[in-house]
Protein backbone atom coordinates (compact mmCIF):
# COMPACT_ATOMS: atom_id res chain seq x y z
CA UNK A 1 0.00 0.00 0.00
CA UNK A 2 1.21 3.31 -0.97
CA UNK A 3 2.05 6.27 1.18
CA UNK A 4 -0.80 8.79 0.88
CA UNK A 5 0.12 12.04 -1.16
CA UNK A 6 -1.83 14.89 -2.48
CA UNK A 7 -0.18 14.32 -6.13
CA UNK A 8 -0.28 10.75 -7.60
CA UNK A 9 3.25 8.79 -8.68
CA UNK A 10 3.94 6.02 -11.38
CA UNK A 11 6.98 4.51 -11.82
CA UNK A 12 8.28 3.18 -14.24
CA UNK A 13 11.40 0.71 -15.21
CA UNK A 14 12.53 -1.41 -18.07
CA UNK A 15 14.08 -4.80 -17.40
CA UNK A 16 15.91 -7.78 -19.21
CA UNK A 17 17.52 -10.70 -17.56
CA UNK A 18 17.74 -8.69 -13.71
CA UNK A 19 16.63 -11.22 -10.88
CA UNK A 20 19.87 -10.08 -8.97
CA UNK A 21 19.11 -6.49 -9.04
CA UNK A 22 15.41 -5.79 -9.56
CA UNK A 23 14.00 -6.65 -6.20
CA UNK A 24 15.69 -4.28 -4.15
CA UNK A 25 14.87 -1.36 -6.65
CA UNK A 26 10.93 -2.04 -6.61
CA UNK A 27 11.56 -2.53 -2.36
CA UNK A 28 12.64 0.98 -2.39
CA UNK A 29 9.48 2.74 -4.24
CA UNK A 30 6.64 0.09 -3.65
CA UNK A 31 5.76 2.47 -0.74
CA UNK A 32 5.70 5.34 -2.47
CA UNK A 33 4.08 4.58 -6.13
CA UNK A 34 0.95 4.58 -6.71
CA UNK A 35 1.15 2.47 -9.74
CA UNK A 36 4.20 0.81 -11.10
CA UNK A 37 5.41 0.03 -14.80
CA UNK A 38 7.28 -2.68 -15.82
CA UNK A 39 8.29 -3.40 -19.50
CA UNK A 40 10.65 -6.40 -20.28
CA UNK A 41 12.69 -6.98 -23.26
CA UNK A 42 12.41 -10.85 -23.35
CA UNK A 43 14.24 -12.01 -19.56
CA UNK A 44 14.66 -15.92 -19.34
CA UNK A 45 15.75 -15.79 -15.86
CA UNK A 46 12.99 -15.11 -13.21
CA UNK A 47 12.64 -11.09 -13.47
CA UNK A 48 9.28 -10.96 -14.71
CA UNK A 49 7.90 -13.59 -12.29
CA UNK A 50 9.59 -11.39 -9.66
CA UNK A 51 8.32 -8.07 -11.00
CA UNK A 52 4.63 -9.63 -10.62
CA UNK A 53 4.89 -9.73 -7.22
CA UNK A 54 4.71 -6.13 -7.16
CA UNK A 55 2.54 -4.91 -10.08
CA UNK A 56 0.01 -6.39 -12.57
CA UNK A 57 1.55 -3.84 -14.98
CA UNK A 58 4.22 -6.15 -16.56
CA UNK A 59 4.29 -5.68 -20.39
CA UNK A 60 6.80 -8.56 -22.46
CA UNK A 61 7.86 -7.22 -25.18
CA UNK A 62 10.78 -6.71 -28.24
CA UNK A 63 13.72 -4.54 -27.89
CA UNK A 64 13.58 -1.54 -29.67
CA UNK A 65 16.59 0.55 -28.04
CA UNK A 66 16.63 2.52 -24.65
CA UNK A 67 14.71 5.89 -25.32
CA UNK A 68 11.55 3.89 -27.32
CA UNK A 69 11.29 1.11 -24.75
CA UNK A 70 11.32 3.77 -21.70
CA UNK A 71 8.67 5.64 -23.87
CA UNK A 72 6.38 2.87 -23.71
CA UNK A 73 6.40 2.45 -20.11
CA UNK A 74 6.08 6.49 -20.16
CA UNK A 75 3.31 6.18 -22.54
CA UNK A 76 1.38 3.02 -19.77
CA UNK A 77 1.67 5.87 -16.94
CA UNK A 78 -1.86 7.59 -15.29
CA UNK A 79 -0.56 9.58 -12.57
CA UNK A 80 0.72 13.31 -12.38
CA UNK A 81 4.21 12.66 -11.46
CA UNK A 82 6.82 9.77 -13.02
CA UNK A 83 9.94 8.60 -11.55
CA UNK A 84 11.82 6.59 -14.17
CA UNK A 85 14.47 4.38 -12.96
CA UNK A 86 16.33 1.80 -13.97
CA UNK A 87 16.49 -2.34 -12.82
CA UNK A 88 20.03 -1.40 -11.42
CA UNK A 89 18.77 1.06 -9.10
CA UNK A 90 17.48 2.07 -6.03
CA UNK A 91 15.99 5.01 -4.39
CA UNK A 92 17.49 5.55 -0.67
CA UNK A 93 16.13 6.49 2.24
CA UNK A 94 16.73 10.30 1.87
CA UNK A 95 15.73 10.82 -1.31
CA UNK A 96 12.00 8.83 -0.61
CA UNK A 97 11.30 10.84 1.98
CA UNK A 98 12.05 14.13 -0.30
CA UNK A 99 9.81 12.82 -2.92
CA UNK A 100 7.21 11.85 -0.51
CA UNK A 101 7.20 15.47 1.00
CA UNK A 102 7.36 17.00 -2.65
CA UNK A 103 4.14 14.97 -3.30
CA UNK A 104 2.46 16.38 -0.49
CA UNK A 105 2.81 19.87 -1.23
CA UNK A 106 -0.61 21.60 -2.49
CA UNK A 107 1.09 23.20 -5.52
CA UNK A 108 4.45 22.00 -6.97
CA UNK A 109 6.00 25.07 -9.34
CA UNK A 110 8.67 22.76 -11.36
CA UNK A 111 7.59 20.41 -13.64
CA UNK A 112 10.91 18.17 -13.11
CA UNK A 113 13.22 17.36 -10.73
CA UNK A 114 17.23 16.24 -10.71
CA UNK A 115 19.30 14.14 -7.93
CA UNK A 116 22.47 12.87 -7.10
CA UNK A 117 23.46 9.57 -8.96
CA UNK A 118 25.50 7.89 -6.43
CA UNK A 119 27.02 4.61 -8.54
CA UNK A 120 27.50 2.08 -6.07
CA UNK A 121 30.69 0.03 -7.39
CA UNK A 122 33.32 -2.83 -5.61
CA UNK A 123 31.15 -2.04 -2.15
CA UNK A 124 31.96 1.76 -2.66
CA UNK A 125 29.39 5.10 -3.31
CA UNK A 126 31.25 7.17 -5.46
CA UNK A 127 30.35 10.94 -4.50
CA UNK A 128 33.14 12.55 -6.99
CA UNK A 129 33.53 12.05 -10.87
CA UNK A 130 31.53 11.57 -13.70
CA UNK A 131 29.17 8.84 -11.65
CA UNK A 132 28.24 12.19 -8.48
CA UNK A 133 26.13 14.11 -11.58
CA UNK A 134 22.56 15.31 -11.24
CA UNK A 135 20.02 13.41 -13.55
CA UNK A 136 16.77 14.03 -14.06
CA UNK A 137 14.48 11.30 -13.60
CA UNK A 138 11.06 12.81 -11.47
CA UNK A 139 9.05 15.12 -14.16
CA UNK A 140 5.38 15.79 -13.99
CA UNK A 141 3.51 13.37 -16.53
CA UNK A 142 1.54 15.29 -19.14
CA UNK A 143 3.63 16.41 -21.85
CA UNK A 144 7.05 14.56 -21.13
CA UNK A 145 8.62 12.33 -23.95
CA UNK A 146 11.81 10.17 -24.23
CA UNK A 147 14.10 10.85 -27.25
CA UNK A 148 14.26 7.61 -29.40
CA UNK A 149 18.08 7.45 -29.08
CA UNK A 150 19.60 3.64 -28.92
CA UNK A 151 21.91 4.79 -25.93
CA UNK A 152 22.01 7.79 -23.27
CA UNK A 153 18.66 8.43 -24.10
CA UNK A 154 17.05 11.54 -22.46
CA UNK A 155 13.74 12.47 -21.00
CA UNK A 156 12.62 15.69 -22.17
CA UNK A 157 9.84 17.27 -19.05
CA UNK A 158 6.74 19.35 -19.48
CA UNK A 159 8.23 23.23 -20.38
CA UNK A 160 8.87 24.74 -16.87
CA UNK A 161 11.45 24.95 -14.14
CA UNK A 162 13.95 22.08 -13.04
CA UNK A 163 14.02 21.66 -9.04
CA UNK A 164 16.41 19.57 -7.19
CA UNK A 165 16.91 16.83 -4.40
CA UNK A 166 19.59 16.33 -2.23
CA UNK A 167 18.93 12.41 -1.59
CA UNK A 168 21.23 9.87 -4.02
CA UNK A 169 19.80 7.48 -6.40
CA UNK A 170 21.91 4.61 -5.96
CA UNK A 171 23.21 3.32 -9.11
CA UNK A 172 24.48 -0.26 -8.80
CA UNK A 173 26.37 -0.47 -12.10
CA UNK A 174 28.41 -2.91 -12.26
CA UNK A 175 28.31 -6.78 -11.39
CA UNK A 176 31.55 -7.39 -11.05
CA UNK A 177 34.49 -6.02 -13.09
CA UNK A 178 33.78 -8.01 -16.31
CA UNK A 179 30.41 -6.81 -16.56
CA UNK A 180 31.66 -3.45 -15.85
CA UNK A 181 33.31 -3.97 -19.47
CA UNK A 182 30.55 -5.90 -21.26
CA UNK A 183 28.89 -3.11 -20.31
CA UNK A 184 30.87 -0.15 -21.55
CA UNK A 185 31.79 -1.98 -24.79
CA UNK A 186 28.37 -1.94 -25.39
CA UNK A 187 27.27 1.21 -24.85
CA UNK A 188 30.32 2.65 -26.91
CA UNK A 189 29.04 0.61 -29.89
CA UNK A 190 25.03 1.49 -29.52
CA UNK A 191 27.01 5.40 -29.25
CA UNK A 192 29.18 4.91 -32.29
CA UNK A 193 25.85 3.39 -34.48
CA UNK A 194 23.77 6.69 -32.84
CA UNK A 195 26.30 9.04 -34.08
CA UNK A 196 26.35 8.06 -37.24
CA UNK A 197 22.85 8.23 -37.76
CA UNK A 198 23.23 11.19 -36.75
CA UNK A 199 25.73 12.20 -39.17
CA UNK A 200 27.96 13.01 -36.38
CA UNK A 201 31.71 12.75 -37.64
CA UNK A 202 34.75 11.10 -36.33
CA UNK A 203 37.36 13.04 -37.47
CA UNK A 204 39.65 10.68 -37.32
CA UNK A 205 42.04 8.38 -34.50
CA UNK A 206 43.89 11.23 -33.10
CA UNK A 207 41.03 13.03 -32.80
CA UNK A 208 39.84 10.18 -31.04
CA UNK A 209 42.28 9.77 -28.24
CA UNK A 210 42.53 13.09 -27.49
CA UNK A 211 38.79 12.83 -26.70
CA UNK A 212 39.28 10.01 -24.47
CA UNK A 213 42.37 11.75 -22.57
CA UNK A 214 40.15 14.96 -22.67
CA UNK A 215 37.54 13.05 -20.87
CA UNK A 216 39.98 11.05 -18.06
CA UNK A 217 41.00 14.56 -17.57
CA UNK A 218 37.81 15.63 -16.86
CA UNK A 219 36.61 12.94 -14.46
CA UNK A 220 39.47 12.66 -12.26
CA UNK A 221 41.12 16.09 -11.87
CA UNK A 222 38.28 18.90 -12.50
CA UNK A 223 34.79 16.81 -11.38
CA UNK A 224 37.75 15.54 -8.38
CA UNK A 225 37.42 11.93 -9.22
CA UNK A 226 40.40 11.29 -7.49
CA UNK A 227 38.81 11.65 -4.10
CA UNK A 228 37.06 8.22 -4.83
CA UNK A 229 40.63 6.57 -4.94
CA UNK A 230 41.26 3.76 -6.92
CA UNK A 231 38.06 3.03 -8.15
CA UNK A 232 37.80 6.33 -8.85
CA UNK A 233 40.55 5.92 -11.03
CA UNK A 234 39.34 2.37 -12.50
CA UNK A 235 35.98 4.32 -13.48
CA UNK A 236 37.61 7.58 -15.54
CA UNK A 237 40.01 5.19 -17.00
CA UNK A 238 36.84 3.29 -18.41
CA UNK A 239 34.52 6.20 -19.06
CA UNK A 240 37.83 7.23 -21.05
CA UNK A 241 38.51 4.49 -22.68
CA UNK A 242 34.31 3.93 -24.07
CA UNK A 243 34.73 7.56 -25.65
CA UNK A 244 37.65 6.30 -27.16
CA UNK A 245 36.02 3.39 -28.70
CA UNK A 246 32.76 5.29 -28.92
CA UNK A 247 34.59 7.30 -31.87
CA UNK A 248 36.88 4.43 -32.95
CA UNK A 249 33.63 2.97 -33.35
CA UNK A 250 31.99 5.68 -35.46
CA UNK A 251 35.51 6.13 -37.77
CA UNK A 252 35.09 2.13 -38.89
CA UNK A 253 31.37 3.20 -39.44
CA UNK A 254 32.46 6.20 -41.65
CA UNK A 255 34.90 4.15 -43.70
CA UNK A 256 32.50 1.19 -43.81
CA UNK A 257 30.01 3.60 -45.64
CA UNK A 258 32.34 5.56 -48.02
């Protein structure tokens, strides 16, 4: 039974093969949704029997790419807020409480909302880097879409202000260390086969690498990455090294189609 709010919340999350992980991230809003959304890409281990325990609203489906699955759960959603989240994440304790008292307000001015995305990697919340940015994932209902994109898709809110919460959505990533790279090597690939769709150019392998050393750069010096330690460094060294191949990627697509 849901807590009892003045504005209603659906929630919605896309699944495929995610016994290990799903349960604790439907534990952490079954008190506070009002509905909940499940659409699954074709799971053969026990995810959707697991999702059923907690909503009748579990859709099977195909796989058509990140942004248009997450806009069909969007598109299954009745109440005037959505939290979209993913099967490898949690809301914590903080952050539920924030949402609950958001909900509860008689008039809410912003029509979305941003928190903390604190990855949860090797037993460790990393609160510096790349993985510490804000992402938007609570936006008022009417009106909000998902770009199609394969990858990094985003969700565009109702035209209005952008509020934020201080509470962490815990992101746990990574498996272990080889699905940490499963992971990234796909992602850099769906990126590579986006960009060129979207006549986005290479220019070139040098070009390339500088990007990725741009980016380590970035993560561990200026967004302080080094204050996680060595996973800290594990993690830019990866995020670098998917850019790299993200454009790698895109060059072989370039040449592939000359």
């Amino acid at each position: 039974m849901s807590v009892q709010k003045k504005h209603s919340l659906s929630v919605t999350v896309i699944t495929k093969n995610e016994e290990d992980r799903i349960r604790a991230c439907l534990e952490s809003v079954k008190d506070i949704a009002d509905e909940i959304i499940i659409f699954d890409s074709g799971s053969e281990d026990n995810t959707v029997s697991i999702c059923k325990e907690y909503t009748d609203n579990v859709y099977v489906t195909d796989w058509p790419g990140f942004g248009k699955q997450k806009q069909r759960a969007l598109s299954k959603a009745t109440c005037d807020w959505v939290l979209t989240i993913d099967a490898d994440e949690a809301v914590e304790s903080q952050l539920k409480q924030e949402i609950v008292d958001l909900l509860n307000k008689d008039n809410i001015q912003e029509t979305s909302f941003k928190f903390k995305w604190g990855v949860t990697i090797y037993g460790k919340i990393l609160k510096h880097g790349r993985s510490a940015r804000y992402v938007t994932r609570l936006i008022k209902r009417e009106g909000a879409y998902f770009t199609e994109d394969e990858v990094h898709e985003k969700i565009i809110a109702p035209k209005g202000s952008v509020g934020k919460l201080r509470g962490y959505l815990l992101h746990f990533t990574h498996r272990d260390f080889g699905h940490g790279l499963e992971k990234s090597a796909q992602y850099a690939w769906l990126g590579s086969q986006k960009y060129h769709r979207k006549g986005k150019k290479s220019h070139g392998l040098v070009v390339a690498a500088l990007r990725s050393l741009w980016v380590f750069f970035h993560i561990y010096f200026i967004r302080l990455g080094i204050l996680d330690g060595g996973i800290g460094f594990i993690m830019a060294v990866r995020y670098a090294t998917g850019n790299f191949n993200k454009y790698a990627g895109l060059w072989v697509l370039e040449r592939e189609n000359n």
